[in-house]
Protein backbone atom coordinates (compact mmCIF):
# COMPACT_ATOMS: atom_id res chain seq x y z
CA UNK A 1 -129.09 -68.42 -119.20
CA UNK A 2 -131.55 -71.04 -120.07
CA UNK A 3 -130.87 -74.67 -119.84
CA UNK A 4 -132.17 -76.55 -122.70
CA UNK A 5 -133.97 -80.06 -121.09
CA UNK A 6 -134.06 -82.85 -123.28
CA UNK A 7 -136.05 -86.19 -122.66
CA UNK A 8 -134.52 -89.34 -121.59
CA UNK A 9 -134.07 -91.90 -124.44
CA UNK A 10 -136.87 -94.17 -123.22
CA UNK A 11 -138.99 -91.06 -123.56
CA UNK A 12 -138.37 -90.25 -126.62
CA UNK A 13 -138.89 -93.94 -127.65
CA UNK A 14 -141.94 -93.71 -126.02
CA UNK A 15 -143.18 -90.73 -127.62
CA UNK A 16 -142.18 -92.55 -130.99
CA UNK A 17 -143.88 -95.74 -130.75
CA UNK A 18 -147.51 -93.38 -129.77
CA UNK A 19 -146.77 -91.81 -133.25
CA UNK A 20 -145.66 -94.40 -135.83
CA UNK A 21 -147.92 -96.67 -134.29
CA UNK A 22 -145.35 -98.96 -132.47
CA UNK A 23 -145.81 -101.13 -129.27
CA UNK A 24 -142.41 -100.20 -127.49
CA UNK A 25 -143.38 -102.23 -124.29
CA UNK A 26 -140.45 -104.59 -123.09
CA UNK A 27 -137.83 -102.76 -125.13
CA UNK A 28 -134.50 -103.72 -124.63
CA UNK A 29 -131.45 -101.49 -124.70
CA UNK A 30 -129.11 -102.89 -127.17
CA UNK A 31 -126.03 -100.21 -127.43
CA UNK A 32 -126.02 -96.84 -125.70
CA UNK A 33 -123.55 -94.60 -127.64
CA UNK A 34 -123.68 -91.67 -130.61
CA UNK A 35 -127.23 -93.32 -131.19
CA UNK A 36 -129.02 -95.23 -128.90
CA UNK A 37 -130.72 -98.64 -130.17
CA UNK A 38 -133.36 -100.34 -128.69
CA UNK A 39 -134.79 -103.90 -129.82
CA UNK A 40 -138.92 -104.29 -129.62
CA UNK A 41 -141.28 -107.35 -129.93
CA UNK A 42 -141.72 -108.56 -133.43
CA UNK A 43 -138.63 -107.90 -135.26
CA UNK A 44 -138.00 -104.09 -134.93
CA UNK A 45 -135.03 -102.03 -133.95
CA UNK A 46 -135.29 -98.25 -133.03
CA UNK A 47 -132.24 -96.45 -133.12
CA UNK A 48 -132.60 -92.92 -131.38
CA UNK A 49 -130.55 -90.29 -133.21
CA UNK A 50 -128.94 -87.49 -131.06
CA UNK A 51 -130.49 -83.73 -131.42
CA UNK A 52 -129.65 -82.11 -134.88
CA UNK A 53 -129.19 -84.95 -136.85
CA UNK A 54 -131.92 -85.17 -138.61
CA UNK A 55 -130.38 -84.47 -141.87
CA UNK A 56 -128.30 -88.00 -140.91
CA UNK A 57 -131.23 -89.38 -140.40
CA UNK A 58 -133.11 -89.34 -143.51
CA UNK A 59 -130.03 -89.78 -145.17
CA UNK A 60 -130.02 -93.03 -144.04
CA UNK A 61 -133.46 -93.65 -144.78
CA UNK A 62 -133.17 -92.51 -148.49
CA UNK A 63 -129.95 -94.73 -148.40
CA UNK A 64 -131.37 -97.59 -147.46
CA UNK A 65 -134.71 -97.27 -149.55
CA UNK A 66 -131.99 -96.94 -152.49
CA UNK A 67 -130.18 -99.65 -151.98
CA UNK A 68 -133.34 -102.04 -151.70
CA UNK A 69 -134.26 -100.80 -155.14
CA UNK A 70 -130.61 -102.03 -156.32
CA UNK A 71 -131.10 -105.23 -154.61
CA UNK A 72 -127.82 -104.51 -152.89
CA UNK A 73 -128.03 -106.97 -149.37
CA UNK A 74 -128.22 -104.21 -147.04
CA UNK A 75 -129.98 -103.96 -143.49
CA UNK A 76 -133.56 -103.15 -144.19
CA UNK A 77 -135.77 -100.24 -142.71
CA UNK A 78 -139.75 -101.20 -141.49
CA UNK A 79 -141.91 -99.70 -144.95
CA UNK A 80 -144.86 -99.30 -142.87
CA UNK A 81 -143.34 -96.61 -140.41
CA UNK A 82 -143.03 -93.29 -140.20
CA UNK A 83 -139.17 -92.59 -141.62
CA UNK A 84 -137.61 -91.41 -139.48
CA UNK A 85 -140.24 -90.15 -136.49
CA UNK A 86 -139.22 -86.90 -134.90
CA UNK A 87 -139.39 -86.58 -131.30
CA UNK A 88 -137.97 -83.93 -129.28
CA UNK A 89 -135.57 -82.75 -131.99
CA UNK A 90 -134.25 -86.44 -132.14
CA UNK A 91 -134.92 -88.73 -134.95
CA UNK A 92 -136.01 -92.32 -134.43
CA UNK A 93 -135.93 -94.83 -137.54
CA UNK A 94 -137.04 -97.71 -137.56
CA UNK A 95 -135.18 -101.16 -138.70
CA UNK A 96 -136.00 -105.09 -139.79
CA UNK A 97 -133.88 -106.81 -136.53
CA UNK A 98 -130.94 -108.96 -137.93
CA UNK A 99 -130.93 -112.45 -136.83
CA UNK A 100 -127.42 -113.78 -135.03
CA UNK A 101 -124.29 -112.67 -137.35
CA UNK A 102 -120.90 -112.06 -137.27
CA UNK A 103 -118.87 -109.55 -138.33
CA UNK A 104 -117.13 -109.88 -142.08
CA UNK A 105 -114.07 -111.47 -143.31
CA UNK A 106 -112.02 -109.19 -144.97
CA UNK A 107 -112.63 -111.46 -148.07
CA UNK A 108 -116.58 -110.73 -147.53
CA UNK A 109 -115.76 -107.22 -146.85
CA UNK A 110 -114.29 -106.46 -149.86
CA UNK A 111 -116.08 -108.54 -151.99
CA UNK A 112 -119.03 -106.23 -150.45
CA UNK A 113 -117.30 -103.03 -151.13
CA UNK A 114 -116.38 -103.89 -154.68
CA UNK A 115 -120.07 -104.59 -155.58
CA UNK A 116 -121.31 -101.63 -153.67
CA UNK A 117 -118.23 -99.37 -155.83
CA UNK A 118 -120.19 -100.63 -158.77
CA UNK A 119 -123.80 -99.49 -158.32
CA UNK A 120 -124.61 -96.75 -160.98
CA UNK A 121 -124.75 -93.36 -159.10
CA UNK A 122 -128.35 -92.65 -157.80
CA UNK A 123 -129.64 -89.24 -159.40
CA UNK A 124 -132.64 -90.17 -157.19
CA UNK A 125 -130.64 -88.78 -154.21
CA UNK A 126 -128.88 -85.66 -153.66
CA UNK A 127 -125.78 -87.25 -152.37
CA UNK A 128 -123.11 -84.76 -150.85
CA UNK A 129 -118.97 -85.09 -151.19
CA UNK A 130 -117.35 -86.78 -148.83
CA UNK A 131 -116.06 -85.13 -146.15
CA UNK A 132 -113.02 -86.75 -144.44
CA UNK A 133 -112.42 -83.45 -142.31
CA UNK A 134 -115.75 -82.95 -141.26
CA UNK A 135 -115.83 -82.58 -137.10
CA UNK A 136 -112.44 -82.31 -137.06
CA UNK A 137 -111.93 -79.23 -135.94
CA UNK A 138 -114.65 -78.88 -133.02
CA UNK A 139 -113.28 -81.90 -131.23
CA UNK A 140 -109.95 -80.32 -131.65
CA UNK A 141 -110.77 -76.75 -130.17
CA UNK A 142 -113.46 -78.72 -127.34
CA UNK A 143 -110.76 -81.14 -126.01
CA UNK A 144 -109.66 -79.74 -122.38
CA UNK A 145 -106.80 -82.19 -122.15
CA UNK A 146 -104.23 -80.56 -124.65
CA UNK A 147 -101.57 -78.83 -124.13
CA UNK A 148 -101.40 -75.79 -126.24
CA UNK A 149 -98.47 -77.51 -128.31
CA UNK A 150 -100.51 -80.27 -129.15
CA UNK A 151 -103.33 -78.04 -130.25
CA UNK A 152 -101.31 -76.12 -132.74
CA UNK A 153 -99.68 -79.31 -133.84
CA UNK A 154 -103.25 -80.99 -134.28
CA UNK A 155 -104.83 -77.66 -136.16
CA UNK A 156 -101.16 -77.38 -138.09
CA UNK A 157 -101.66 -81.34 -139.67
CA UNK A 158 -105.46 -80.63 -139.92
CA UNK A 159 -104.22 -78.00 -142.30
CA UNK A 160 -101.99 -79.63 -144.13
CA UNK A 161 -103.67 -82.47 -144.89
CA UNK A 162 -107.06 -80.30 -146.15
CA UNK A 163 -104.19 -79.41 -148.43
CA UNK A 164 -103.16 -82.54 -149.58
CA UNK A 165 -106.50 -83.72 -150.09
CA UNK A 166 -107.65 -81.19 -152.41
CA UNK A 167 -104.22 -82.50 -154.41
CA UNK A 168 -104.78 -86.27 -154.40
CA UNK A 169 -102.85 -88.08 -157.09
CA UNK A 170 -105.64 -89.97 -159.83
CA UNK A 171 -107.19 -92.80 -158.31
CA UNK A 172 -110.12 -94.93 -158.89
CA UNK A 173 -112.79 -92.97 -160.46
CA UNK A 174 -115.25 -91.14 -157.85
CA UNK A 175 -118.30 -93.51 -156.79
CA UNK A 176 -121.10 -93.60 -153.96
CA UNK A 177 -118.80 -94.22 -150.54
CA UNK A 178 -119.61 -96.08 -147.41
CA UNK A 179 -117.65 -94.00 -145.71
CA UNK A 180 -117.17 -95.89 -142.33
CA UNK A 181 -116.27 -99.42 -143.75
CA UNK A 182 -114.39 -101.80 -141.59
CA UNK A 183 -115.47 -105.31 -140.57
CA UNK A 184 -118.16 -104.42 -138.13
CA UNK A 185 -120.45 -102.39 -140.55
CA UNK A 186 -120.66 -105.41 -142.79
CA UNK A 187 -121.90 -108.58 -140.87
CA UNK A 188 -122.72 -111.70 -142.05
CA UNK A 189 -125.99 -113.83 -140.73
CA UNK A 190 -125.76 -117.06 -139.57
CA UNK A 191 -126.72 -119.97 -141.64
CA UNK A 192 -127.39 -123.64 -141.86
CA UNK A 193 -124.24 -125.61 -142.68
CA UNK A 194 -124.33 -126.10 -146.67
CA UNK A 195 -125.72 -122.79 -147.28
CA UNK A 196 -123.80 -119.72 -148.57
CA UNK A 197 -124.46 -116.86 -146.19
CA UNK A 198 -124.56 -113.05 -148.02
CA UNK A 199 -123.03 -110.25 -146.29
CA UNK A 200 -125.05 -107.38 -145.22
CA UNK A 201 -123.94 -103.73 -145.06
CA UNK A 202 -125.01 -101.81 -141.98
CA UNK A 203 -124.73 -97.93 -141.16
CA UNK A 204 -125.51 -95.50 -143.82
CA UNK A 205 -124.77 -92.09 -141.75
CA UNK A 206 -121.55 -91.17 -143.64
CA UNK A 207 -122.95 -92.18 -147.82
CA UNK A 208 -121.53 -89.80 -150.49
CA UNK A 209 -119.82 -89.36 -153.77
CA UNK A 210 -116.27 -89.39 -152.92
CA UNK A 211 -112.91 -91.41 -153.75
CA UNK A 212 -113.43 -95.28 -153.59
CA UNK A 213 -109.95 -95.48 -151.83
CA UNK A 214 -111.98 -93.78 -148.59
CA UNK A 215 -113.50 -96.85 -147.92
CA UNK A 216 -110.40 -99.21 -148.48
CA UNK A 217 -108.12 -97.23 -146.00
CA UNK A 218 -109.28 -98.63 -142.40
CA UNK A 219 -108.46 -102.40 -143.80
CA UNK A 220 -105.46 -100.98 -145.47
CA UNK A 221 -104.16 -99.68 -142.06
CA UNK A 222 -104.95 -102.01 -139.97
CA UNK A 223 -102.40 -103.71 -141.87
CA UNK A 224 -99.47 -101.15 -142.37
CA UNK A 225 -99.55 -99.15 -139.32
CA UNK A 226 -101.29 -101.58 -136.52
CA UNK A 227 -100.79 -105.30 -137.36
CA UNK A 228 -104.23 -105.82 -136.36
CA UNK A 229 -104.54 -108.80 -139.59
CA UNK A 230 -102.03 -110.64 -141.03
CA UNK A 231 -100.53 -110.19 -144.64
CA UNK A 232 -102.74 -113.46 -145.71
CA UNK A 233 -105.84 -111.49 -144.84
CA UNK A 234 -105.37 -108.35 -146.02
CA UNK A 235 -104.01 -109.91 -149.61
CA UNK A 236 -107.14 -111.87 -149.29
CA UNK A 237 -108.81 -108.15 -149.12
CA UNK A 238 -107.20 -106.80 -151.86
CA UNK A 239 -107.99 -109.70 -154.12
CA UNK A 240 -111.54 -110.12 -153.26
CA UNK A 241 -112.02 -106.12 -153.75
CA UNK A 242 -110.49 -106.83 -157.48
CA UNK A 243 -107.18 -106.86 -157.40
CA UNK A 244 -106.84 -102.92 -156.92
CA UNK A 245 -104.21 -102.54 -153.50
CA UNK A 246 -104.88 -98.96 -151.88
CA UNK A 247 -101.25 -98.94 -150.20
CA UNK A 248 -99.83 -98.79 -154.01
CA UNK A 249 -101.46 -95.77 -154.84
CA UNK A 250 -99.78 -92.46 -154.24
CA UNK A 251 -102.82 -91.14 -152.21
CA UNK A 252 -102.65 -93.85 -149.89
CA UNK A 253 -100.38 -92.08 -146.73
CA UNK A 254 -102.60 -88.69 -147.00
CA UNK A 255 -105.95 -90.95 -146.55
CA UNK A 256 -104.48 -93.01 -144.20
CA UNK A 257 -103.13 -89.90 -141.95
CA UNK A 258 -106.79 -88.60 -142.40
CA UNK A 259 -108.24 -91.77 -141.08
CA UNK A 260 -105.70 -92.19 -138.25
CA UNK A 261 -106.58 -88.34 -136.95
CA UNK A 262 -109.99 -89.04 -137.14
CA UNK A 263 -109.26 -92.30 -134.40
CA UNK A 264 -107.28 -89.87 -132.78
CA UNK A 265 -109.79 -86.88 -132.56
CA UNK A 266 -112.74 -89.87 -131.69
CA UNK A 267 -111.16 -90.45 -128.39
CA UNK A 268 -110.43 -86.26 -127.53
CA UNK A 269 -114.24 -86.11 -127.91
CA UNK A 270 -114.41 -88.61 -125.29
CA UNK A 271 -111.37 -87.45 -122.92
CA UNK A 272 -113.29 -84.36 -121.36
CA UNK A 273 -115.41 -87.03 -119.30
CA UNK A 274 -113.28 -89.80 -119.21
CA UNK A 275 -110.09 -90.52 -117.92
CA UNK A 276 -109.81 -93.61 -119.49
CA UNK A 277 -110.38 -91.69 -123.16
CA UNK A 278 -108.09 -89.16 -122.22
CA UNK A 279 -105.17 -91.38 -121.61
CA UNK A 280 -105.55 -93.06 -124.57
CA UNK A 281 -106.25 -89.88 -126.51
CA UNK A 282 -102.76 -88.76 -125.64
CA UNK A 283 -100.87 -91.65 -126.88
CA UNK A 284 -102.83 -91.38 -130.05
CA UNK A 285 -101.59 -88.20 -130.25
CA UNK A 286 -98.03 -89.62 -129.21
CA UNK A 287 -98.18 -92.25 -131.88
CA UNK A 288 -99.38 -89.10 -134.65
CA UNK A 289 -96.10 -86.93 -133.39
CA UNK A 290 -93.37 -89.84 -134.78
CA UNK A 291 -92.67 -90.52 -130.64
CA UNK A 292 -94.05 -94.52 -131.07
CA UNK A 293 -92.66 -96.78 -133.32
CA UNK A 294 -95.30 -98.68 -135.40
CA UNK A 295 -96.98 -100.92 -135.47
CA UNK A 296 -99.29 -99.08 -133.05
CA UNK A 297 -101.45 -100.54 -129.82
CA UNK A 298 -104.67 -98.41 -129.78
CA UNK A 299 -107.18 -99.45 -127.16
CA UNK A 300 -110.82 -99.92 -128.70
CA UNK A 301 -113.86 -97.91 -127.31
């Protein structure tokens, strides 16, 4: 059999800065995970897409060049590079560097969402559905750790809820979707005292056309099932978003089961390597099966 080798990241960074013309000396590793980001000298950030995912890749990029032509305050890619540069099978894009920032409010957040529900649909860009399934099932049948109970059960809801989904009660009418919004993928810059910082929207790997409710249901559990805000902020959510509450609409528990086996199947994809994942894999699983109590205590990766 024949091992495939792959280069280190800092190779492949490298290799990218020779082609798009970019001095990589002195980079510093900023986050090491699904994509590896580096920040350079003068103002760029080169985040290092895994093998295959090119497709991701210049989603993002046509995302992002989008969104600039909206005028939609969104983290901006370098015009003068090549987007994104392939090396090795791995895409590299390259990114303006955000100054210091925080994460959003969930007032900002869904003031940011609402705005973003509202930009016409791009016929510029061949946007697919959104798909809330999609991975699902590999992490599922790859995950070492279950017990062949839990794998039926897991395949069994998967199921069930593709069902569901293709039955979802009428909802807001179908608009471009984040797809992974939360409070960490829209950050707001610091700012000199008197001045009225604007959120930013970050990570564009999961765009589509899709229900709006998608990107309301991480907020919206956070609330009902984990008590990770308080009733204040998530009101303060609701109204900044327009008014429209997710947990209201008849959809809501299918979406939010979706999301919450998504969290679940993100630590199984971990759990193989990982004893810490694996624990907490199985009590997300625990807390899916009806054998916790909510509000739910999920430990962060």
């Amino acid at each position: 059999m024949t091992v495939e080798v792959r280069l280190p990241a800092r190779d492949v960074l490298e290799q990218a800065g020779l082609a798009a013309g970019v001095n990589v000396e002195g980079a510093e590793l900023v986050r090491d995970g699904s994509n590896i980001i580096y920040r350079l000298r003068g103002g760029i950030v080169a985040r290092i897409g895994r093998s295959g995912t090119e497709a991701t890749a210049r989603l993002e990029v046509d995302v992002s060049a989008w969104l600039k032509r909206c005028l939609f305050p969104a983290v901006r890619l370098v015009p003068t590079l090549l987007q994104p540069t392939m090396i090795d099978g791995r895409p590299v894009t390259w990114w303006n560097f955000l100054p210091k920032h925080r994460p959003a409010t969930t007032a900002e957040l869904g003031l940011t969402l609402r705005n973003f529900h509202q930009l016409p649909m791009p016929d510029e860009l061949d946007l697919a559905e959104v798909d809330p399934f999609s991975g699902l099932e590999a992490k599922i049948s790859r995950a070492d750790i279950l017990s062949e109970d839990d794998r039926l059960w897991l395949t069994s809801t998967l199921d069930d809820l593709r069902a569901e989904f293709q039955h979802l009660p009428v909802g807001v009418p179908p608009t471009v979707v984040h797809g992974d919004a939360w409070q960490g993928n829209v950050v707001v810059p610091d700012v000199p005292i008197g001045k009225n910082p604007v959120p930013i929207m970050l990570d564009f790997e999961n765009v589509g056309v899709g229900h709006p409710e998608w990107d309301l249901i991480s907020v919206a559990v956070d609330r009902t099932d984990f008590e990770r805000i308080t009733a204040d902020e998530y009101a303060e959510f609701v109204t900044s978003y327009g008014g429209y509450d997710v947990t209201a609409w008849e959809g809501y528990r299918t979406l939010a089961s979706i999301r919450e086996l998504r969290w679940a199947c993100f630590a199984l994809s971990k759990a193989n390597t990982s004893q810490r994942a694996a624990r907490e894999a199985h009590h997300r699983l625990a807390c899916l099966r009806g054998e916790v109590p909510r509000p739910w205590r999920w430990e962060a990766f």
